[in-house]
PDB file of N, CA and C in Angstrom:
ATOM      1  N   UNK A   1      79.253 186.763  54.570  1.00  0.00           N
ATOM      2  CA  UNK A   1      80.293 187.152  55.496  1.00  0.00           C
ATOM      3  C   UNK A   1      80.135 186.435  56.843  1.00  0.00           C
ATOM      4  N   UNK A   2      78.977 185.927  57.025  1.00  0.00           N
ATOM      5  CA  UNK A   2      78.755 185.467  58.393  1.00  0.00           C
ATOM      6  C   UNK A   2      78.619 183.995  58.731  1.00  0.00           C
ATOM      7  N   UNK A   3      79.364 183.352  57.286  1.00  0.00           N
ATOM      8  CA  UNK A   3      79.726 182.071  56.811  1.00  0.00           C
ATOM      9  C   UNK A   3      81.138 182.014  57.597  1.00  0.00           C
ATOM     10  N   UNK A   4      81.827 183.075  57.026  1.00  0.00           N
ATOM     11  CA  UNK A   4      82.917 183.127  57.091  1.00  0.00           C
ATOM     12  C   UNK A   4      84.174 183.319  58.428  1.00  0.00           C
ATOM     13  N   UNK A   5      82.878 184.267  59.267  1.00  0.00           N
ATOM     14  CA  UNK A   5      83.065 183.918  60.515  1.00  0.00           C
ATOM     15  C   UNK A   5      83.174 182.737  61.353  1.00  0.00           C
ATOM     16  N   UNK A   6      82.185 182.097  60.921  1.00  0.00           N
ATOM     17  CA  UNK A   6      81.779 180.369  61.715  1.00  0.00           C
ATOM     18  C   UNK A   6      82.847 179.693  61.613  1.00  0.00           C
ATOM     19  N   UNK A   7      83.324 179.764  60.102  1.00  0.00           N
ATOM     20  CA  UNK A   7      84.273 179.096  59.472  1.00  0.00           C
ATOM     21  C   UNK A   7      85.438 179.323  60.266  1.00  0.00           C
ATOM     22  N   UNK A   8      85.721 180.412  60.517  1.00  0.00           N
ATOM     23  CA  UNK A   8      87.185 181.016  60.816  1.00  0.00           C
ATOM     24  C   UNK A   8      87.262 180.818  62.139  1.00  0.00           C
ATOM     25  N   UNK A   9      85.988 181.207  63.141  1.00  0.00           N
ATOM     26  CA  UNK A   9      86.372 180.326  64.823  1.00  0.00           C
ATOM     27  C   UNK A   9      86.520 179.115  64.738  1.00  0.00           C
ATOM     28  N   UNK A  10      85.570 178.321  63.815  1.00  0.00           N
ATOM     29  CA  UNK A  10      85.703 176.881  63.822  1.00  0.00           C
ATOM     30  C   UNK A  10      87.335 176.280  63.689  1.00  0.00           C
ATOM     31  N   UNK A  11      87.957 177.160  62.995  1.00  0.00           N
ATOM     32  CA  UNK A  11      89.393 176.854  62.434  1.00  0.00           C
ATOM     33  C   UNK A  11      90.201 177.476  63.741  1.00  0.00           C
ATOM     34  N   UNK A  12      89.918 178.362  64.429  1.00  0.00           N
ATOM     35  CA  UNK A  12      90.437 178.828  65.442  1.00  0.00           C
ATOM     36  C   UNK A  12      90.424 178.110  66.772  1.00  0.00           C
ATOM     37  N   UNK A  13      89.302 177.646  66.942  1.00  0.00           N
ATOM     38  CA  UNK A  13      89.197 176.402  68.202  1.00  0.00           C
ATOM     39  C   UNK A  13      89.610 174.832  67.576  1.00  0.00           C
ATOM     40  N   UNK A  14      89.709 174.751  66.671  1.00  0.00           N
ATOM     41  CA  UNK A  14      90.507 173.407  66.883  1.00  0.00           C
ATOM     42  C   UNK A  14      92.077 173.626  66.483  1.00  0.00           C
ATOM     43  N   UNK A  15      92.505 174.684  65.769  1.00  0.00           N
ATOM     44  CA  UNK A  15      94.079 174.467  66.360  1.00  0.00           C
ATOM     45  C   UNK A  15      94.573 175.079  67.918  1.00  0.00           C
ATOM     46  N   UNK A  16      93.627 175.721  68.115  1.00  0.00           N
ATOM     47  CA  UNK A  16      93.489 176.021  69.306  1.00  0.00           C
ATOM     48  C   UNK A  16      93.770 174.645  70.671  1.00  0.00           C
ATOM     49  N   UNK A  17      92.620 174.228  69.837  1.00  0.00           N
ATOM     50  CA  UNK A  17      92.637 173.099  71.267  1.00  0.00           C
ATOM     51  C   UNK A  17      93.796 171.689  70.690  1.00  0.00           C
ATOM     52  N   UNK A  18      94.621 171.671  69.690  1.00  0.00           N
ATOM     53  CA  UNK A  18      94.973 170.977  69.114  1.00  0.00           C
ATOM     54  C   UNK A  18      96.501 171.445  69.465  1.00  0.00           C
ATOM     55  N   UNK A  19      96.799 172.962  69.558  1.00  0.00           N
ATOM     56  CA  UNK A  19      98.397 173.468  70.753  1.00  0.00           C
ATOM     57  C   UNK A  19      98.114 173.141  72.053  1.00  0.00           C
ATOM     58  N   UNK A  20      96.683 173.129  72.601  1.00  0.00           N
ATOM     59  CA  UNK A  20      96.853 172.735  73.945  1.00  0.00           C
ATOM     60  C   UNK A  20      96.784 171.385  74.430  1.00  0.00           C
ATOM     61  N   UNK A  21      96.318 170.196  73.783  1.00  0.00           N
ATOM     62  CA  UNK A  21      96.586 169.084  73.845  1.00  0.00           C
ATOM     63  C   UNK A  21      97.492 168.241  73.265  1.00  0.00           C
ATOM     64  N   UNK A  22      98.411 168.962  72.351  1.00  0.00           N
ATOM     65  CA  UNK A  22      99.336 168.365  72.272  1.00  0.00           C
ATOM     66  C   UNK A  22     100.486 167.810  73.229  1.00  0.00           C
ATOM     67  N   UNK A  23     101.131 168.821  73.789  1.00  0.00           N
ATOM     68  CA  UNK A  23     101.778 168.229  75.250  1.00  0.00           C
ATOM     69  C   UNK A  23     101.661 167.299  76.189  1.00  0.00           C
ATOM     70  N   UNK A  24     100.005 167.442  76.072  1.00  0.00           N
ATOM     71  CA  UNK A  24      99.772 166.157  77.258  1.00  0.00           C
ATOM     72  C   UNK A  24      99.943 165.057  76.575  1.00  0.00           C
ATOM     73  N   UNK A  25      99.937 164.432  75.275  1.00  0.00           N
ATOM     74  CA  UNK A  25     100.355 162.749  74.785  1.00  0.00           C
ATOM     75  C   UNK A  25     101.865 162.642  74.518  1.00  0.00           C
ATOM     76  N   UNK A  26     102.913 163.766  74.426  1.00  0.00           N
ATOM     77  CA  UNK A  26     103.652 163.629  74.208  1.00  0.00           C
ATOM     78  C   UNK A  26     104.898 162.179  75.347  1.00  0.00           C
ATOM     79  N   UNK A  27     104.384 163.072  76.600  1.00  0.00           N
ATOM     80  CA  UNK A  27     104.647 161.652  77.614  1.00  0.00           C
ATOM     81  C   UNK A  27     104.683 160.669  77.459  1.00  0.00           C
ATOM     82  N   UNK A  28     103.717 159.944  76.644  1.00  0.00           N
ATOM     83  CA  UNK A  28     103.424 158.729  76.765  1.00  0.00           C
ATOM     84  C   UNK A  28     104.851 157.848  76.294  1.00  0.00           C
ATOM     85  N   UNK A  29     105.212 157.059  77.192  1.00  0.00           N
ATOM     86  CA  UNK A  29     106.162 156.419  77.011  1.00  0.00           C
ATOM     87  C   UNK A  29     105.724 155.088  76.004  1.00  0.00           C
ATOM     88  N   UNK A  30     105.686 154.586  74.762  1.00  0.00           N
ATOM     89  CA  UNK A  30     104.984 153.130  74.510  1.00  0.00           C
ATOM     90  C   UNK A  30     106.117 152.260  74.090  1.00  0.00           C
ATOM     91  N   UNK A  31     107.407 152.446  74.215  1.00  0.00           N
ATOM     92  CA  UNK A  31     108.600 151.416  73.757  1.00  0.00           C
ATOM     93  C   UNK A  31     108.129 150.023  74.622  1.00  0.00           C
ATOM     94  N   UNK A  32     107.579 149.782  75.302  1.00  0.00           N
ATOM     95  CA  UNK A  32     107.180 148.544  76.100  1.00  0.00           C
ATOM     96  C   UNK A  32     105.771 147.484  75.120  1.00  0.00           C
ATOM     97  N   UNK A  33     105.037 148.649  74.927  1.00  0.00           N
ATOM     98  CA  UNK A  33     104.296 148.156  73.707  1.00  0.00           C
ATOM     99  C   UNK A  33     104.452 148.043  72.655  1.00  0.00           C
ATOM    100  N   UNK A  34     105.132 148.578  72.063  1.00  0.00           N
ATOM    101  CA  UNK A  34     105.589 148.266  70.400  1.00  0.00           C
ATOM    102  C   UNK A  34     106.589 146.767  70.606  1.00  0.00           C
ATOM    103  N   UNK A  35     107.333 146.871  71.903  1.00  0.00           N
ATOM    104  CA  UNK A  35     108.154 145.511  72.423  1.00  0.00           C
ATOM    105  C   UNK A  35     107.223 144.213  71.975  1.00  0.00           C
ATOM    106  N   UNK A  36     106.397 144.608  72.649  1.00  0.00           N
ATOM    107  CA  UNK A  36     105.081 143.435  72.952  1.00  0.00           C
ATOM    108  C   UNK A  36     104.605 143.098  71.555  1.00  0.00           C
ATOM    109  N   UNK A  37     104.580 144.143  70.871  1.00  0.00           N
ATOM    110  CA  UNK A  37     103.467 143.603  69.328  1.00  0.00           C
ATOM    111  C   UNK A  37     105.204 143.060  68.427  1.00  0.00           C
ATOM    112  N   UNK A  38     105.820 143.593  68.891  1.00  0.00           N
ATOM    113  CA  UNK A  38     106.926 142.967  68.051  1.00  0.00           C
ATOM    114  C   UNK A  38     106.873 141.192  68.389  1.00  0.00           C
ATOM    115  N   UNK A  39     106.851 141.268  69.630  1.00  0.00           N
ATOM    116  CA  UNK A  39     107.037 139.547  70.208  1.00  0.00           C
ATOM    117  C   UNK A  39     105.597 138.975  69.794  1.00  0.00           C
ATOM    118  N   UNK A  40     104.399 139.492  69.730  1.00  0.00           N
ATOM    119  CA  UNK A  40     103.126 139.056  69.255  1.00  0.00           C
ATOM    120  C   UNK A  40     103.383 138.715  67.896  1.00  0.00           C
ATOM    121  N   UNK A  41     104.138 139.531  66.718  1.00  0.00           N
ATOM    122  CA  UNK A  41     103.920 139.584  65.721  1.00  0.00           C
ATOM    123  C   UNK A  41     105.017 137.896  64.939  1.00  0.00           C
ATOM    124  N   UNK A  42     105.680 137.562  66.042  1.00  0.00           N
ATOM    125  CA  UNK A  42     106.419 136.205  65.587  1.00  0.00           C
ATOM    126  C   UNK A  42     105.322 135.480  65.938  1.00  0.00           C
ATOM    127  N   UNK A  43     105.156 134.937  67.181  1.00  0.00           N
ATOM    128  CA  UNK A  43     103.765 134.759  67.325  1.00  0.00           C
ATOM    129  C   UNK A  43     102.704 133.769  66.418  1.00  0.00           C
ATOM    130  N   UNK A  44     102.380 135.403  66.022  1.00  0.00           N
ATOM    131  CA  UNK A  44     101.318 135.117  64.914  1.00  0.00           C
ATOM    132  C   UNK A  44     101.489 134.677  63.649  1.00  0.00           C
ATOM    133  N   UNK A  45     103.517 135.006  62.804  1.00  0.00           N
ATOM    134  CA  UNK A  45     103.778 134.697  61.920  1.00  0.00           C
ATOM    135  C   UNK A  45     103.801 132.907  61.615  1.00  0.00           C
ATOM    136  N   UNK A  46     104.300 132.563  63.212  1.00  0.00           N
ATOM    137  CA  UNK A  46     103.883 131.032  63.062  1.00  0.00           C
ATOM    138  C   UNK A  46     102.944 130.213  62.645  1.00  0.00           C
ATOM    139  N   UNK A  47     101.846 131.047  63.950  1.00  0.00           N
ATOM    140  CA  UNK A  47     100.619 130.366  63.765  1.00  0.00           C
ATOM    141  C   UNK A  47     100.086 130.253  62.198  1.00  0.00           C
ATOM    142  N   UNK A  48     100.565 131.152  61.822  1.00  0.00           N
ATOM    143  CA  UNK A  48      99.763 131.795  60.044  1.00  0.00           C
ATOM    144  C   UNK A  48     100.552 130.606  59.447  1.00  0.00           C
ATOM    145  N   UNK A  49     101.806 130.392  59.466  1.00  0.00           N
ATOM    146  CA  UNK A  49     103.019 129.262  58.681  1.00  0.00           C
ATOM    147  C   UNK A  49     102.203 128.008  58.741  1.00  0.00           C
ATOM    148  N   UNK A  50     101.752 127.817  60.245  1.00  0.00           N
ATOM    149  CA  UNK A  50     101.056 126.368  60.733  1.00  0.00           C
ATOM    150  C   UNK A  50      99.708 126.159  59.735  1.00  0.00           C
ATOM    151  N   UNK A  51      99.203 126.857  59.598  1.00  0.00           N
ATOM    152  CA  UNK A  51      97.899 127.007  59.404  1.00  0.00           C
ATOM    153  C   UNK A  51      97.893 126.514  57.719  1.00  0.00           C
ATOM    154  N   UNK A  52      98.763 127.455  57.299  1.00  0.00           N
ATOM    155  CA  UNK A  52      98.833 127.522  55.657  1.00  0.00           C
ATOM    156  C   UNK A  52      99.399 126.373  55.296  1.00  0.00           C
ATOM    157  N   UNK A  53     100.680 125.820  56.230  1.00  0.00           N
ATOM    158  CA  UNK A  53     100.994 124.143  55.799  1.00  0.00           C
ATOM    159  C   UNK A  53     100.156 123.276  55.769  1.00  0.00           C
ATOM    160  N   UNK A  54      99.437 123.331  56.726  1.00  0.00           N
ATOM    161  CA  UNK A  54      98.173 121.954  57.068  1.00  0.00           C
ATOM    162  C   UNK A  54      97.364 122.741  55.959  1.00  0.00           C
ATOM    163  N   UNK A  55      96.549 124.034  55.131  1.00  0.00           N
ATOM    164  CA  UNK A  55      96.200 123.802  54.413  1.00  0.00           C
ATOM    165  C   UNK A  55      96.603 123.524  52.920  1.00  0.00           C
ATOM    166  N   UNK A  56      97.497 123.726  52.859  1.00  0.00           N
ATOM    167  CA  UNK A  56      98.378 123.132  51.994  1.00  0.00           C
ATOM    168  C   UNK A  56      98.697 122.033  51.389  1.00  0.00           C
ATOM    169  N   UNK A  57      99.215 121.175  52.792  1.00  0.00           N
ATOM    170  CA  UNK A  57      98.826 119.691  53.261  1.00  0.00           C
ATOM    171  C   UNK A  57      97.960 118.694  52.812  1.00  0.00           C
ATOM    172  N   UNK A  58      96.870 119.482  52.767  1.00  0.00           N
ATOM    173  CA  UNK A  58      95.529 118.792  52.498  1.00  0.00           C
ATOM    174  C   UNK A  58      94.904 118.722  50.977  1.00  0.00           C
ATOM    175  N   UNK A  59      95.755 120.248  50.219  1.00  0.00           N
ATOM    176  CA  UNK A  59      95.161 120.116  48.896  1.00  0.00           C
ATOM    177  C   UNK A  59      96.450 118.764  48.301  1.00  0.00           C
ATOM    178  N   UNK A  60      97.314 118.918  48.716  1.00  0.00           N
ATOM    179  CA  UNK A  60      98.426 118.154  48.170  1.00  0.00           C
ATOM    180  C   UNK A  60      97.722 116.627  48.326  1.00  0.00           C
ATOM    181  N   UNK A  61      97.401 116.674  49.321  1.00  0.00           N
ATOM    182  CA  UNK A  61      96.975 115.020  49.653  1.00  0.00           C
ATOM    183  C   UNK A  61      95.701 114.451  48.945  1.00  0.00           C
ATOM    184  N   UNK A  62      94.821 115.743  48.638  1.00  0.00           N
ATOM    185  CA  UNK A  62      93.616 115.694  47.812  1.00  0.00           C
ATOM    186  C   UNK A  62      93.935 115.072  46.555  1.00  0.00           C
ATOM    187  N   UNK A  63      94.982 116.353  45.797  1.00  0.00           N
ATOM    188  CA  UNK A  63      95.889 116.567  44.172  1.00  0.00           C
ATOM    189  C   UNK A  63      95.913 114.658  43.924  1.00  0.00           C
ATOM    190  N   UNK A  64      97.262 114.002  44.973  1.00  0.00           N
ATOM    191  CA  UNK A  64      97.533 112.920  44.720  1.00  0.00           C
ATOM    192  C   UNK A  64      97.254 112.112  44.670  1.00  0.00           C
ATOM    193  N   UNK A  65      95.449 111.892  45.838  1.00  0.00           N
ATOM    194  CA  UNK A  65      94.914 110.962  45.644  1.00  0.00           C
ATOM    195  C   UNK A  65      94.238 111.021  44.486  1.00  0.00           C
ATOM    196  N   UNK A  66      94.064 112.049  43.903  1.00  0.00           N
ATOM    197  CA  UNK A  66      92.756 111.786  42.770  1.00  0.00           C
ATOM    198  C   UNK A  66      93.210 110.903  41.493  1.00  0.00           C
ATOM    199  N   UNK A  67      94.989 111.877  41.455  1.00  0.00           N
ATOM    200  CA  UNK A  67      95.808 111.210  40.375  1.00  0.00           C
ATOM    201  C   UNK A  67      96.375 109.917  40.319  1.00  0.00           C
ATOM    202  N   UNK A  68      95.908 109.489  41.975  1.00  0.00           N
ATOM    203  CA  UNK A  68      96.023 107.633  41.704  1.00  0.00           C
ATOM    204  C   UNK A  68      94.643 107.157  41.564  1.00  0.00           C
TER     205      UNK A  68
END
């Protein structure tokens, strides 16, 4: 029974503290950051395009020389 107690404040202080901190993140404004990873995320889709052509590039150029 005295399991069951532990158990049951334990469950009591974190929804506890989980109604009282909820409110405070609700504020957070982040449409400015999700902006940002949106414009990061072209970005990076390039760099990744660049990357994969030149390696690409290279097996192709490998492939053809061997076959001459």
């Amino acid at each position: 029974m005295n399991n069951f107690f532990k158990r049951a404040s334990r469950v009591v202080l974190v929804v506890a503290g989980t109604v009282v901190t909820a409110p405070a993140f609700a504020a957070v404004d982040i449409t400015a950051a999700i902006a940002e990873l949106g414009e990061a995320q072209k970005a990076v889709g390039l760099i990744g395009i660049a990357a994969l052509s030149i390696a690409v590039g290279i097996k192709v150029f490998k492939w053809a020389q061997k076959a001459l």
